[in-house]
PDB file of N, CA and C in Angstrom:
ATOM      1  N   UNK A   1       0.843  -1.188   0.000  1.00  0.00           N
ATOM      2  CA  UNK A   1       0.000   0.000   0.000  1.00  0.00           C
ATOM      3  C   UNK A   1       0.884   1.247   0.000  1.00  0.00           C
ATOM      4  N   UNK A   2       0.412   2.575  -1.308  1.00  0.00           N
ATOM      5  CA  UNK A   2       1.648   3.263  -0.503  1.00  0.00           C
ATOM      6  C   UNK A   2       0.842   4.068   0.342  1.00  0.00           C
ATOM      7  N   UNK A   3       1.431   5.677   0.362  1.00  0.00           N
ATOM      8  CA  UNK A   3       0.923   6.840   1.300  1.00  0.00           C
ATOM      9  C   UNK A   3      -0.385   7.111   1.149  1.00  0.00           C
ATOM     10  N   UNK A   4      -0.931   7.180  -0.204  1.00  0.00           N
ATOM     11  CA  UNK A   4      -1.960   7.844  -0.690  1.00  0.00           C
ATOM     12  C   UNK A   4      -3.085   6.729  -0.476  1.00  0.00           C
ATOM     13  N   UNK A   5      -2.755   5.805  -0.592  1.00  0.00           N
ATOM     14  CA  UNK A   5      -4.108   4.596  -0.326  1.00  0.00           C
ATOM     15  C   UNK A   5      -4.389   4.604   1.406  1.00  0.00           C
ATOM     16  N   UNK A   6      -3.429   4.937   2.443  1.00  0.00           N
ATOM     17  CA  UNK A   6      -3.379   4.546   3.432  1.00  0.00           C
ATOM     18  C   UNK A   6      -4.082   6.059   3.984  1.00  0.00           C
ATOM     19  N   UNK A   7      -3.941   6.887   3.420  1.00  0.00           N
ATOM     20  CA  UNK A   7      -4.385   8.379   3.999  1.00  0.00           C
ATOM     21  C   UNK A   7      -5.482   9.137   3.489  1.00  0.00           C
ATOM     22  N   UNK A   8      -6.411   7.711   2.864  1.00  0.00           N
ATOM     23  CA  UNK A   8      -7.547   7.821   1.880  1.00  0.00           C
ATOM     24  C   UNK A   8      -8.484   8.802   2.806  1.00  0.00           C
ATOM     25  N   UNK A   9      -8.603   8.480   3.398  1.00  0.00           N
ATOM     26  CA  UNK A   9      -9.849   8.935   4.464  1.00  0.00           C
ATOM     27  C   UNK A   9      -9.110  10.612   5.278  1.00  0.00           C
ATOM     28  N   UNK A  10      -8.113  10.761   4.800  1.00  0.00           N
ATOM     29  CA  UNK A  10      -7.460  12.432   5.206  1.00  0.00           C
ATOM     30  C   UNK A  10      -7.158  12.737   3.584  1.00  0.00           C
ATOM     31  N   UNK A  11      -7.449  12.839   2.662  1.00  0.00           N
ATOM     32  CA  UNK A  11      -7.452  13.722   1.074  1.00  0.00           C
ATOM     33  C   UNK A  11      -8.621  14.203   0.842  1.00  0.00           C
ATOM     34  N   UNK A  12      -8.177  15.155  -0.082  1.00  0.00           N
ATOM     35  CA  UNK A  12      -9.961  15.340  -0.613  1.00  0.00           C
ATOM     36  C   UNK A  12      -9.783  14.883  -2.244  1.00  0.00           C
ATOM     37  N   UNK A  13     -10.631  15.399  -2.773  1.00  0.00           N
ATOM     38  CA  UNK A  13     -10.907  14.460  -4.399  1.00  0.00           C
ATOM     39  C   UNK A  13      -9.741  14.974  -4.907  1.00  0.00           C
ATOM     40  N   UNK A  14      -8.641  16.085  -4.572  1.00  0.00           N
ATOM     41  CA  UNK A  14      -7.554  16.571  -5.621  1.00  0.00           C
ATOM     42  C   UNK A  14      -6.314  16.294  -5.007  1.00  0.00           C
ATOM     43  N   UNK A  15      -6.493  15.282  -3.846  1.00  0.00           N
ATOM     44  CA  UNK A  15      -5.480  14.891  -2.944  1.00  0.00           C
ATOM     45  C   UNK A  15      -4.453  15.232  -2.415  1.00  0.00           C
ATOM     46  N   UNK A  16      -5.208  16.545  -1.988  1.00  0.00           N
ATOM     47  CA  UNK A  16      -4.688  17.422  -0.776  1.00  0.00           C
ATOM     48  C   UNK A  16      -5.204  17.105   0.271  1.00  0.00           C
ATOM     49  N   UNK A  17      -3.758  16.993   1.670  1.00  0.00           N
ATOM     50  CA  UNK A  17      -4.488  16.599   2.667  1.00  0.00           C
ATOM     51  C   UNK A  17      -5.719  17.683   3.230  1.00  0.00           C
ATOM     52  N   UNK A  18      -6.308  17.075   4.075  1.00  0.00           N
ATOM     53  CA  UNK A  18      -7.313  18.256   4.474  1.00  0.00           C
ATOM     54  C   UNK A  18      -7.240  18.054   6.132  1.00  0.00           C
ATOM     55  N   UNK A  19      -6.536  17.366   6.924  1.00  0.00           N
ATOM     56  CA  UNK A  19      -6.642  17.218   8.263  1.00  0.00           C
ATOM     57  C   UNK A  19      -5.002  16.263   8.802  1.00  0.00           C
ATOM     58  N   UNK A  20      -4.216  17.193   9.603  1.00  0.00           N
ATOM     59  CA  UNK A  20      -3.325  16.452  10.040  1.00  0.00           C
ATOM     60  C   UNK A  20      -3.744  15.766  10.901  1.00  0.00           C
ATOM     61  N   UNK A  21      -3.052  14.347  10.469  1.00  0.00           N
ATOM     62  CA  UNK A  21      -3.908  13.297  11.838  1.00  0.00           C
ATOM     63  C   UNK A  21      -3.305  13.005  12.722  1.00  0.00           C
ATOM     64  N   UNK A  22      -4.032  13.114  14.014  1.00  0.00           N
ATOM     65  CA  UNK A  22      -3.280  12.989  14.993  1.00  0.00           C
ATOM     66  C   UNK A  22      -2.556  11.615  15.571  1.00  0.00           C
ATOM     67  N   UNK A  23      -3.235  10.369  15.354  1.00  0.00           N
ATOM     68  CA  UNK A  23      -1.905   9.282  15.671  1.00  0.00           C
ATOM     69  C   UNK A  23      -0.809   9.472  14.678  1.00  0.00           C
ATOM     70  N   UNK A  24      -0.068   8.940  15.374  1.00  0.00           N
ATOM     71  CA  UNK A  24       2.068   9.528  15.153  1.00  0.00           C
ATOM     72  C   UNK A  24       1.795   8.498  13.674  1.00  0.00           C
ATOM     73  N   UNK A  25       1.532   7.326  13.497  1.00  0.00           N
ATOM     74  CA  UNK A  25       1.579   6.221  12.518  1.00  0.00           C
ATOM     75  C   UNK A  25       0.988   7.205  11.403  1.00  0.00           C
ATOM     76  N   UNK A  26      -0.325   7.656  11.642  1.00  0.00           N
ATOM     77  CA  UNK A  26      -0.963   8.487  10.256  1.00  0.00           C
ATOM     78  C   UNK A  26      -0.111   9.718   9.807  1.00  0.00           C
ATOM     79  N   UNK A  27       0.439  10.317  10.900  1.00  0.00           N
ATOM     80  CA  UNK A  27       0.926  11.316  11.098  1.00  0.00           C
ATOM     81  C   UNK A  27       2.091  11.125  10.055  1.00  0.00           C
ATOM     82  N   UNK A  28       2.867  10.131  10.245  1.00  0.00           N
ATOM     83  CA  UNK A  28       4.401   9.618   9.501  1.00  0.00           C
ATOM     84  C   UNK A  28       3.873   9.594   8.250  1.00  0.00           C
ATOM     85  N   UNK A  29       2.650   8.783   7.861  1.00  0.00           N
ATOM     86  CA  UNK A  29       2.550   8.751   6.662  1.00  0.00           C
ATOM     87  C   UNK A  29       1.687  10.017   5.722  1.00  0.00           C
ATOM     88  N   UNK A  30       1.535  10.553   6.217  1.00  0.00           N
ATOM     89  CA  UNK A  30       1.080  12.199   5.857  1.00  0.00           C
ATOM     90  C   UNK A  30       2.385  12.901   5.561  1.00  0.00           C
ATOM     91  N   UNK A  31       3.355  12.844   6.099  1.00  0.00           N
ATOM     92  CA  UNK A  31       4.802  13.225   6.201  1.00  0.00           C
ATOM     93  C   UNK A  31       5.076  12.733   4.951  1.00  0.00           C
ATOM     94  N   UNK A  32       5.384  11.788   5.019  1.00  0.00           N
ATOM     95  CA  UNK A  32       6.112  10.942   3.578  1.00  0.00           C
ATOM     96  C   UNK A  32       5.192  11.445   2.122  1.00  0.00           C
ATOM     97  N   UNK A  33       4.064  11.537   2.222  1.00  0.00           N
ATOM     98  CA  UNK A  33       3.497  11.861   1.123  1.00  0.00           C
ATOM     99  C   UNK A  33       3.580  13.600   0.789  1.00  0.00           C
ATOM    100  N   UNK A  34       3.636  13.914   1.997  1.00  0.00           N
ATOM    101  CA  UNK A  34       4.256  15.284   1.656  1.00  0.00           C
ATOM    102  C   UNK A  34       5.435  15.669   0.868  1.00  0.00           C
ATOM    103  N   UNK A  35       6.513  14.831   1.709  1.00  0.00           N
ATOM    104  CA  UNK A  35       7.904  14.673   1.013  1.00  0.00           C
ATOM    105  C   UNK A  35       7.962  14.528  -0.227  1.00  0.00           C
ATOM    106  N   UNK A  36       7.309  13.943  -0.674  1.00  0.00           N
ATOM    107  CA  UNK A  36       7.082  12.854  -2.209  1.00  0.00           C
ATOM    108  C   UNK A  36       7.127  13.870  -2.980  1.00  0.00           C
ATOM    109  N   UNK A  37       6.501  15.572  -2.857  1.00  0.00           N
ATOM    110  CA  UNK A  37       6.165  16.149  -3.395  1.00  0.00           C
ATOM    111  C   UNK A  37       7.126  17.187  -3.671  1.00  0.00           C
ATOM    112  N   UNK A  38       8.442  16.850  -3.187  1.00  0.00           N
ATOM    113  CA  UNK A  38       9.875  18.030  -2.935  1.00  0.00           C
ATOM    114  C   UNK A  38      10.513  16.990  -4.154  1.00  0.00           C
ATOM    115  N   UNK A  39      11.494  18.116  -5.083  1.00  0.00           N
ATOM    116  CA  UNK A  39      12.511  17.233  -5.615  1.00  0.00           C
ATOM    117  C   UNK A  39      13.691  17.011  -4.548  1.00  0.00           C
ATOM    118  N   UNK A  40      14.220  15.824  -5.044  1.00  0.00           N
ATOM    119  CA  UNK A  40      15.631  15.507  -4.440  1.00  0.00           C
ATOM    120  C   UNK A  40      16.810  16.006  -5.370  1.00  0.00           C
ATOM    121  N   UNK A  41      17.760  16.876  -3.780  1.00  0.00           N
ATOM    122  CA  UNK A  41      18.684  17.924  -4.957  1.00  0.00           C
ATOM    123  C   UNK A  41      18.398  19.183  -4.909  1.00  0.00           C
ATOM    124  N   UNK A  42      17.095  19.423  -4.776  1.00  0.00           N
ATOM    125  CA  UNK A  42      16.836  21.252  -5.017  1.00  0.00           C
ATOM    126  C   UNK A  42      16.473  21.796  -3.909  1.00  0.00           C
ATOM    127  N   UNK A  43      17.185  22.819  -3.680  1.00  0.00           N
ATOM    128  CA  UNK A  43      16.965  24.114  -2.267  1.00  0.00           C
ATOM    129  C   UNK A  43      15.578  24.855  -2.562  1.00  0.00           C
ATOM    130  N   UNK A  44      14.993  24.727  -1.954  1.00  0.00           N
ATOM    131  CA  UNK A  44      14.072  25.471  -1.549  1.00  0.00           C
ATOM    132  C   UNK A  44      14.040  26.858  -0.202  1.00  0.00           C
ATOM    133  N   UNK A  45      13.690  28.085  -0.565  1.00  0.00           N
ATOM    134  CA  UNK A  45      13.484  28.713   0.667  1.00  0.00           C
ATOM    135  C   UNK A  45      12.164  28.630   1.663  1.00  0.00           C
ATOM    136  N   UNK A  46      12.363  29.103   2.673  1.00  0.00           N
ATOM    137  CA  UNK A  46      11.126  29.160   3.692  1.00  0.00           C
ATOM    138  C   UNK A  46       9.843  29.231   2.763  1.00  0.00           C
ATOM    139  N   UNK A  47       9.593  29.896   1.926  1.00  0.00           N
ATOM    140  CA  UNK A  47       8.672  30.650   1.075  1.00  0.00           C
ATOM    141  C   UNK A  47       8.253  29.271   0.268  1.00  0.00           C
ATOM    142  N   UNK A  48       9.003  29.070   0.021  1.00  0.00           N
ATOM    143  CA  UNK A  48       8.663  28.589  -1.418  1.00  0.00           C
ATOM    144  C   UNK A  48       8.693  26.575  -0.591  1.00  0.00           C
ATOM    145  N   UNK A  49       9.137  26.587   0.375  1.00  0.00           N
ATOM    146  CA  UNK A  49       8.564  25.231   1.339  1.00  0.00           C
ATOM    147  C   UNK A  49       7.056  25.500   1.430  1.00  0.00           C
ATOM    148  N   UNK A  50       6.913  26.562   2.070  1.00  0.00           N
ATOM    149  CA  UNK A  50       5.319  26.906   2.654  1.00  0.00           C
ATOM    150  C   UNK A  50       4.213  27.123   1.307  1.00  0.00           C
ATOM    151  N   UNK A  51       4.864  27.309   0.339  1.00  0.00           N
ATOM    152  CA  UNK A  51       3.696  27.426  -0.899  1.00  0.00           C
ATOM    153  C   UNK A  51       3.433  26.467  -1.509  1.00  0.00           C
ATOM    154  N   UNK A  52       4.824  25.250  -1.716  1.00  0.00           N
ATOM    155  CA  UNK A  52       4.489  23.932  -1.556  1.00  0.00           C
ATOM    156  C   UNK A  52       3.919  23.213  -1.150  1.00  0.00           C
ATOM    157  N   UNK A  53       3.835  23.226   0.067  1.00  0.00           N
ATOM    158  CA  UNK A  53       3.094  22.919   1.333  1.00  0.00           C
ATOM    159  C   UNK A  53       1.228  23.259   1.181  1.00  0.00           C
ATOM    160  N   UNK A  54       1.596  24.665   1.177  1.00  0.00           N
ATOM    161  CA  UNK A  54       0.206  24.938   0.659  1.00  0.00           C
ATOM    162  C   UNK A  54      -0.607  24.608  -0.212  1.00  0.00           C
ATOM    163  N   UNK A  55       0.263  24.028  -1.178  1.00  0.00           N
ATOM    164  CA  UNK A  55      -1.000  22.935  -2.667  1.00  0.00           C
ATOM    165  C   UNK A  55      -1.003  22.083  -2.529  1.00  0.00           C
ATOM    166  N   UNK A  56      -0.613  21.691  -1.260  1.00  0.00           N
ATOM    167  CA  UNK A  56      -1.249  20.007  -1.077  1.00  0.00           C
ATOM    168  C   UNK A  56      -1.412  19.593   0.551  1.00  0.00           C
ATOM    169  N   UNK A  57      -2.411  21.042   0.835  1.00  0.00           N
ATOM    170  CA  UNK A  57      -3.277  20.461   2.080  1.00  0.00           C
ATOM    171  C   UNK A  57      -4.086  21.972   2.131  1.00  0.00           C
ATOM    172  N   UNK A  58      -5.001  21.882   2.940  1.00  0.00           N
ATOM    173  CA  UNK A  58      -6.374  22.735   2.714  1.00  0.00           C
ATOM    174  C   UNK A  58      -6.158  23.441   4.217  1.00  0.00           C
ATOM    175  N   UNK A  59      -5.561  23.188   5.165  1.00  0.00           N
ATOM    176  CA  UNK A  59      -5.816  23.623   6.638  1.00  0.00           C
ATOM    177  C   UNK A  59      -5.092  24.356   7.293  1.00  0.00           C
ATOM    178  N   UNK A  60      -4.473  25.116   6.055  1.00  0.00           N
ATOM    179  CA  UNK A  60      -3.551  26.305   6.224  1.00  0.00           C
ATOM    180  C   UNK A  60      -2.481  26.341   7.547  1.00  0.00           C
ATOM    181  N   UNK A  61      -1.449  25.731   7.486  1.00  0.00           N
ATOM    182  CA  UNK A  61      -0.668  25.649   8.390  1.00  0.00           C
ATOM    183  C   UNK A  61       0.533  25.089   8.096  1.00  0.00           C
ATOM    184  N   UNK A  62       1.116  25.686   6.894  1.00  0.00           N
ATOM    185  CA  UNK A  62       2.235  24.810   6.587  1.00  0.00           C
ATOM    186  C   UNK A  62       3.699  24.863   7.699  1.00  0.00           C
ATOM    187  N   UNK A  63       4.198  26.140   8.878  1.00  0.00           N
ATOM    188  CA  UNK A  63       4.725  26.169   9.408  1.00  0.00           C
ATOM    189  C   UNK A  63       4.981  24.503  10.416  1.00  0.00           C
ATOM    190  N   UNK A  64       3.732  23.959  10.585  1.00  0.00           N
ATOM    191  CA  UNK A  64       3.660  22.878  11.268  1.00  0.00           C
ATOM    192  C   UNK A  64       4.112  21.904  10.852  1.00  0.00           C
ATOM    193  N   UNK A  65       3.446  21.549   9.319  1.00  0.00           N
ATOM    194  CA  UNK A  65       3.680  20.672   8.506  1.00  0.00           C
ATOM    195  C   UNK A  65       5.564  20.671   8.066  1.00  0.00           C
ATOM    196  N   UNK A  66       5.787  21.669   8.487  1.00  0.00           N
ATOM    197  CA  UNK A  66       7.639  21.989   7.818  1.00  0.00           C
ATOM    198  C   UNK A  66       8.016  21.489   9.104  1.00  0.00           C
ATOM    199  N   UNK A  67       7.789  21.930  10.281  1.00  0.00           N
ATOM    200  CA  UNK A  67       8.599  21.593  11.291  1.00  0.00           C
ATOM    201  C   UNK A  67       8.489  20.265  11.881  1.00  0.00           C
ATOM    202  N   UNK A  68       7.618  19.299  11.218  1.00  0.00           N
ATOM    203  CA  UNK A  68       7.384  18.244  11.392  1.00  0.00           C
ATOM    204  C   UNK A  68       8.339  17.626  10.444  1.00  0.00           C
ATOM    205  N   UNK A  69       8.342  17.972   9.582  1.00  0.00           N
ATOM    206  CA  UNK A  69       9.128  17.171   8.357  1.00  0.00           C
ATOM    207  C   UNK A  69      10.403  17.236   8.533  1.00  0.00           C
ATOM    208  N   UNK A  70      10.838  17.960   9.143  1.00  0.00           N
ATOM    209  CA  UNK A  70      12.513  19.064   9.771  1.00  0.00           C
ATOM    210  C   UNK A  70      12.924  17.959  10.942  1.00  0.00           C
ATOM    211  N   UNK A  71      11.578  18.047  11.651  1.00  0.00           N
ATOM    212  CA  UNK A  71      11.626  17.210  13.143  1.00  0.00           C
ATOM    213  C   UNK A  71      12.283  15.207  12.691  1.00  0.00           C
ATOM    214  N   UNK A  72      11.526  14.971  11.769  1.00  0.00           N
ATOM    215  CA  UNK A  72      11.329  13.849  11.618  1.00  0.00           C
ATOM    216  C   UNK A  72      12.286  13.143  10.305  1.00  0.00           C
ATOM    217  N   UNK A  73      13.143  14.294   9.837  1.00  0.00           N
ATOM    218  CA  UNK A  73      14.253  13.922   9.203  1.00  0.00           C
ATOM    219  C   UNK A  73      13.844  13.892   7.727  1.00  0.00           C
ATOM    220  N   UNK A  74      12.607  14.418   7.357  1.00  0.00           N
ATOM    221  CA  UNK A  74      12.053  14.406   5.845  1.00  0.00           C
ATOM    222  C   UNK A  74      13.348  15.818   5.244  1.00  0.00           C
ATOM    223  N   UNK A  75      12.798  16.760   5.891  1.00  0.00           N
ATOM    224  CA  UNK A  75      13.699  18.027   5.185  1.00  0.00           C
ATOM    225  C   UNK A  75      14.903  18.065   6.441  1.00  0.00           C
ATOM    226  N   UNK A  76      16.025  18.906   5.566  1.00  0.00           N
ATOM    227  CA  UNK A  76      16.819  19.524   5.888  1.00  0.00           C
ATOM    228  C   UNK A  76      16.738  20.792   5.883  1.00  0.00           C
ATOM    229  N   UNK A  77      17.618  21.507   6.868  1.00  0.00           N
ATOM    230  CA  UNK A  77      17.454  22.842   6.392  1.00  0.00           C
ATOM    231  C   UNK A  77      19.281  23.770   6.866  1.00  0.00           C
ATOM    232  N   UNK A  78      19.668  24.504   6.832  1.00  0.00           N
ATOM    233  CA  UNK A  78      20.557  24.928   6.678  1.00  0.00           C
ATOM    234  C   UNK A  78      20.675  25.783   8.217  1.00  0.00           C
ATOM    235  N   UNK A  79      21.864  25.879   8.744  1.00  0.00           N
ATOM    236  CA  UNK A  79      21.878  26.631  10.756  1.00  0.00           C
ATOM    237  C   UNK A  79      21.121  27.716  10.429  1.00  0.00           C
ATOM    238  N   UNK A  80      20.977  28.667   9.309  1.00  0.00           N
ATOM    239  CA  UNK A  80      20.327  29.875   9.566  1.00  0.00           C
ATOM    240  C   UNK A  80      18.932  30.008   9.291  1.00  0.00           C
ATOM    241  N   UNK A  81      18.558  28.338   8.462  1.00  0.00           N
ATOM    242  CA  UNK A  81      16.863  28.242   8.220  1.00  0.00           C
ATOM    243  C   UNK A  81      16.542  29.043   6.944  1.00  0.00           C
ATOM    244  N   UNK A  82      17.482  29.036   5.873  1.00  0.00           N
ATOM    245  CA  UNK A  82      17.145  29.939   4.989  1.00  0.00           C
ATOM    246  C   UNK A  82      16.931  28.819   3.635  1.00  0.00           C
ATOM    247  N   UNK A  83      17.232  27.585   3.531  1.00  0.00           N
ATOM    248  CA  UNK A  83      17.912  26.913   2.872  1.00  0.00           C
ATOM    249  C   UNK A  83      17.441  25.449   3.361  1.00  0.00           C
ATOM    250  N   UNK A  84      16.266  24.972   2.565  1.00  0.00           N
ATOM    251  CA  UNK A  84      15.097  23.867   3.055  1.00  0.00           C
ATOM    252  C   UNK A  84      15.869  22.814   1.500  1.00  0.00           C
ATOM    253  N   UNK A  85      15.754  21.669   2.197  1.00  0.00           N
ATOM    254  CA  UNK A  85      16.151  20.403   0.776  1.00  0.00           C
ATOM    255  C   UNK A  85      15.557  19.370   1.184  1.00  0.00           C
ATOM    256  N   UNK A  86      14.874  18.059   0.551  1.00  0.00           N
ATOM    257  CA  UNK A  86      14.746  17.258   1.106  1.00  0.00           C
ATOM    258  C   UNK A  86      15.787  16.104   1.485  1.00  0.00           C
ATOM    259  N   UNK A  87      15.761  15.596   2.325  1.00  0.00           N
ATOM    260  CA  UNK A  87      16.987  14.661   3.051  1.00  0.00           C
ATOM    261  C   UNK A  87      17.597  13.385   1.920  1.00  0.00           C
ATOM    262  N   UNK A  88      18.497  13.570   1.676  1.00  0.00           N
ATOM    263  CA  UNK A  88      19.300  12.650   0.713  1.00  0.00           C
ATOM    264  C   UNK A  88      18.959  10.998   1.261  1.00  0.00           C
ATOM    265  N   UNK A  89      19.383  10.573   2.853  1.00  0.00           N
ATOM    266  CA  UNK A  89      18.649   9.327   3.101  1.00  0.00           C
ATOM    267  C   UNK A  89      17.453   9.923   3.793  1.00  0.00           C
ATOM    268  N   UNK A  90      16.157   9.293   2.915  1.00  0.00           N
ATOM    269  CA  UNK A  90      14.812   9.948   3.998  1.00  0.00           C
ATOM    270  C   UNK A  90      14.723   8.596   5.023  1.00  0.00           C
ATOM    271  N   UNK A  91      14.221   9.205   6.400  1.00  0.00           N
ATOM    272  CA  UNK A  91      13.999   8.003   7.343  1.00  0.00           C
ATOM    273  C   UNK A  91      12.706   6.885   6.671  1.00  0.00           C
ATOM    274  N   UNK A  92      13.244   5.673   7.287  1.00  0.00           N
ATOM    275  CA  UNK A  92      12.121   4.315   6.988  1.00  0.00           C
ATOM    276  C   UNK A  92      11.356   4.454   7.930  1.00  0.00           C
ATOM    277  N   UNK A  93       9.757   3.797   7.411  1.00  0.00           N
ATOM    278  CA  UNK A  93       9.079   3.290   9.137  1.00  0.00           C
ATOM    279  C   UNK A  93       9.870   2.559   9.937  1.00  0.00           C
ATOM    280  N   UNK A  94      10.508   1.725   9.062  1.00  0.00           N
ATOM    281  CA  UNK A  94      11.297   1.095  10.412  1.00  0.00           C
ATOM    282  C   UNK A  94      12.596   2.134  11.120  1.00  0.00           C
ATOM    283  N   UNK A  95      12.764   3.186  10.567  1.00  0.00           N
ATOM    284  CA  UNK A  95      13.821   3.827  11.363  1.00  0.00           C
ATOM    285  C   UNK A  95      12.919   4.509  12.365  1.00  0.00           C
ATOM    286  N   UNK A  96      11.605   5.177  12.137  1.00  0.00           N
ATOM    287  CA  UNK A  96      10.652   5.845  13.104  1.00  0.00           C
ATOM    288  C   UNK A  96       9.930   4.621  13.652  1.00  0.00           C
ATOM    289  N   UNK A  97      10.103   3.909  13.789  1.00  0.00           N
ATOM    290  CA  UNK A  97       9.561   2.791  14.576  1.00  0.00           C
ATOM    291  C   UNK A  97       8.220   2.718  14.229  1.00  0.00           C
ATOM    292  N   UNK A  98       8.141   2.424  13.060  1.00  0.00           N
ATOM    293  CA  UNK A  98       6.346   2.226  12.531  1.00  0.00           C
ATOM    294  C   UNK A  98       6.361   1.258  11.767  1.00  0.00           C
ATOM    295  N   UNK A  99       5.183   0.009  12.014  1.00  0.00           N
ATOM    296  CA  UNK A  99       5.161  -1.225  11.051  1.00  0.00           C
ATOM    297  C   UNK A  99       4.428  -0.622   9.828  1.00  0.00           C
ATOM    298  N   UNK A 100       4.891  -1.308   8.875  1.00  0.00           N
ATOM    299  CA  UNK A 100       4.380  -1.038   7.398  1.00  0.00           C
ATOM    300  C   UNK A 100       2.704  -1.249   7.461  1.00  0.00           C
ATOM    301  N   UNK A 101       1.829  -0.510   6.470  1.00  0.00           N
ATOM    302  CA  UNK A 101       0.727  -1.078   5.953  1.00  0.00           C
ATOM    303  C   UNK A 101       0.440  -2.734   5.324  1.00  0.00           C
TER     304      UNK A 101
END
């Protein structure tokens, strides 16, 4: 199963999330499908994370959604925070301690 089958019930018909979910398991995989959506390789700024962010979820809060992804080893970002990439090795469920679908 990947992200998008498992987070059926948090998308809407254009499969943007519409609700961060609160168990950590849904939560991870809301993460990852987020990620999915960054190239690997390209810098992104604060701005342009959060506008990303913003076309693919409805509940206006991408600050959360970044610092989750930051938190949890999806993005990188640079000591001064100017300078967002996604992580060259991204973490496994099994590195966050989550069994597969």
């Amino acid at each position: 199963m990947n992200s998008e089958q498992i987070l059926k019930n948090f998308l809407t018909e254009d499969k943007r999330l519409k609700a961060f979910p609160a168990r950590r398991k849904m939560k991870i995989y809301a993460l990852i499908y987020l990620t999915e959506k960054f190239e690997a390789g390209k810098e992104y700024s604060e701005k342009e994370v959060n506008a990303l962010l913003n076309e693919w979820h409805t509940f206006s809060d991408p600050a959360t959604l970044r610092r989750e992804m930051f938190d949890y080893g999806f993005l990188n970002r640079s000591r001064d925070g100017r300078v967002y990439r996604k992580s060259e090795n991204q973490p496994t469920l099994q590195d966050l301690g989550i069994q597969a679908e």
